[in-house]
Protein backbone atom coordinates (compact mmCIF):
# COMPACT_ATOMS: atom_id res chain seq x y z
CA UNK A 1 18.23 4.14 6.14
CA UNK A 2 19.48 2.37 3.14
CA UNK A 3 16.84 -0.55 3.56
CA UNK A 4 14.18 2.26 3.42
CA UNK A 5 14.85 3.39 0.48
CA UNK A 6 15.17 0.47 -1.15
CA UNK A 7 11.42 -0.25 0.13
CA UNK A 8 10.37 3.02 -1.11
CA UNK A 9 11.74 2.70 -4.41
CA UNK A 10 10.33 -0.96 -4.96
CA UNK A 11 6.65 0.55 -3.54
CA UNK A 12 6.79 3.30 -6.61
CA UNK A 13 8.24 0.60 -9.19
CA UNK A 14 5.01 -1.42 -8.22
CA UNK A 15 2.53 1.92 -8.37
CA UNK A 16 4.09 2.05 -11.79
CA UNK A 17 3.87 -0.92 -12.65
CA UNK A 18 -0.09 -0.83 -12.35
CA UNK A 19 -0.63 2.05 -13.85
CA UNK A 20 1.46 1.05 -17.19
CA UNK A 21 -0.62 -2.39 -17.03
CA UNK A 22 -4.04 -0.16 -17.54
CA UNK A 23 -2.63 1.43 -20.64
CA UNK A 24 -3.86 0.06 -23.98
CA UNK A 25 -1.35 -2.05 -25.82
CA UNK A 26 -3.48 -2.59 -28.73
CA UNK A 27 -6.65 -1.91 -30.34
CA UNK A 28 -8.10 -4.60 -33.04
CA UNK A 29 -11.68 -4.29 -34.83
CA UNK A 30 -12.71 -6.64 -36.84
CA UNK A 31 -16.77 -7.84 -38.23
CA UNK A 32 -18.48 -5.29 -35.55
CA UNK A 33 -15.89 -6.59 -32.48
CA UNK A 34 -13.55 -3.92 -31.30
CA UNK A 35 -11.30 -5.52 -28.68
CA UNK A 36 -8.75 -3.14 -26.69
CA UNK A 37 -5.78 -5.31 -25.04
CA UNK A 38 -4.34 -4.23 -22.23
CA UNK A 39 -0.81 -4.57 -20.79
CA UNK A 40 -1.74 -6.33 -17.73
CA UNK A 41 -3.17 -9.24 -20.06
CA UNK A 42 -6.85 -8.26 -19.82
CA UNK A 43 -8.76 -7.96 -22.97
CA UNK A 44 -12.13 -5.63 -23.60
CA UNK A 45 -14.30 -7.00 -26.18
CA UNK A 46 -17.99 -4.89 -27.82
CA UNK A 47 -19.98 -5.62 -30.46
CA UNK A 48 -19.87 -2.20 -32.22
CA UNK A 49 -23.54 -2.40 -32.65
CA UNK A 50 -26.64 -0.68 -30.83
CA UNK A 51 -27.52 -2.79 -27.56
CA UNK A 52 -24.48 -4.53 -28.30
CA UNK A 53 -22.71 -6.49 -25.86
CA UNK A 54 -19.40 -5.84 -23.91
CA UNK A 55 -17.20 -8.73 -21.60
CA UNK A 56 -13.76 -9.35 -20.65
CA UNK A 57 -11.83 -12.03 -21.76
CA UNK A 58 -8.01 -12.72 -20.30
CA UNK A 59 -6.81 -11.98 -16.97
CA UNK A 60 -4.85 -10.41 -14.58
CA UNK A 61 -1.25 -11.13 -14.87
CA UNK A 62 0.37 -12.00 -11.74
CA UNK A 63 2.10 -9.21 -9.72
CA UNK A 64 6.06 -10.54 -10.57
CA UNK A 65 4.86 -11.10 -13.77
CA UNK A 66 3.61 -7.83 -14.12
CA UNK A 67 6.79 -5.99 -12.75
CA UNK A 68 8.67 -8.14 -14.95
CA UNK A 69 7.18 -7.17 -18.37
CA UNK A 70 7.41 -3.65 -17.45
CA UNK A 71 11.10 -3.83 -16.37
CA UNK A 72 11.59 -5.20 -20.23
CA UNK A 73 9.13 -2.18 -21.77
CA UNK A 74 11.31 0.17 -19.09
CA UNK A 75 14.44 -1.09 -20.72
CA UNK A 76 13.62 -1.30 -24.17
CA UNK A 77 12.19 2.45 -24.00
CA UNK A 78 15.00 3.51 -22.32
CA UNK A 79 17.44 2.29 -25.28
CA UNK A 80 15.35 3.85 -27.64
CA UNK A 81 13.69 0.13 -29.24
């Protein structure tokens, strides 16, 4: 039963995982570019212009790599950082 949980619990951890990677880390605007950064590594770039253009730049981190930065933002958190 043990092995079970331990899937469960590493299924939810991943779930997690995503949905802290789609959560803004930073916003920066600078000249008419406003670029949001993501926690998963992706970055959102827009001229802040009419008919002004939008593209991603960055990508996807890597699913271990992914669990691993938010096992350090878990931890931090956690102690209060």
């Amino acid at each position: 039963m043990t092995q079970y949980n331990n899937k469960v619990l590493e299924h939810i951890e991943r779930m997690e995982a995503e949905e802290w990677g789609k959560k803004i880390k930073y916003v920066l605007a600078d000249n008419g570019i406003i670029k949001y950064a993501y926690n998963n590594g992706e970055i959102h770039i827009e001229e802040n212009k009419p008919g002004g253009k939008k593209w991603i730049e960055g990508k996807l981190m890597e699913e271990e790599t992914l669990l691993d930065k938010f096992g350090k933002f878990v931890t931090d958190h956690t102690r209060g950082h």
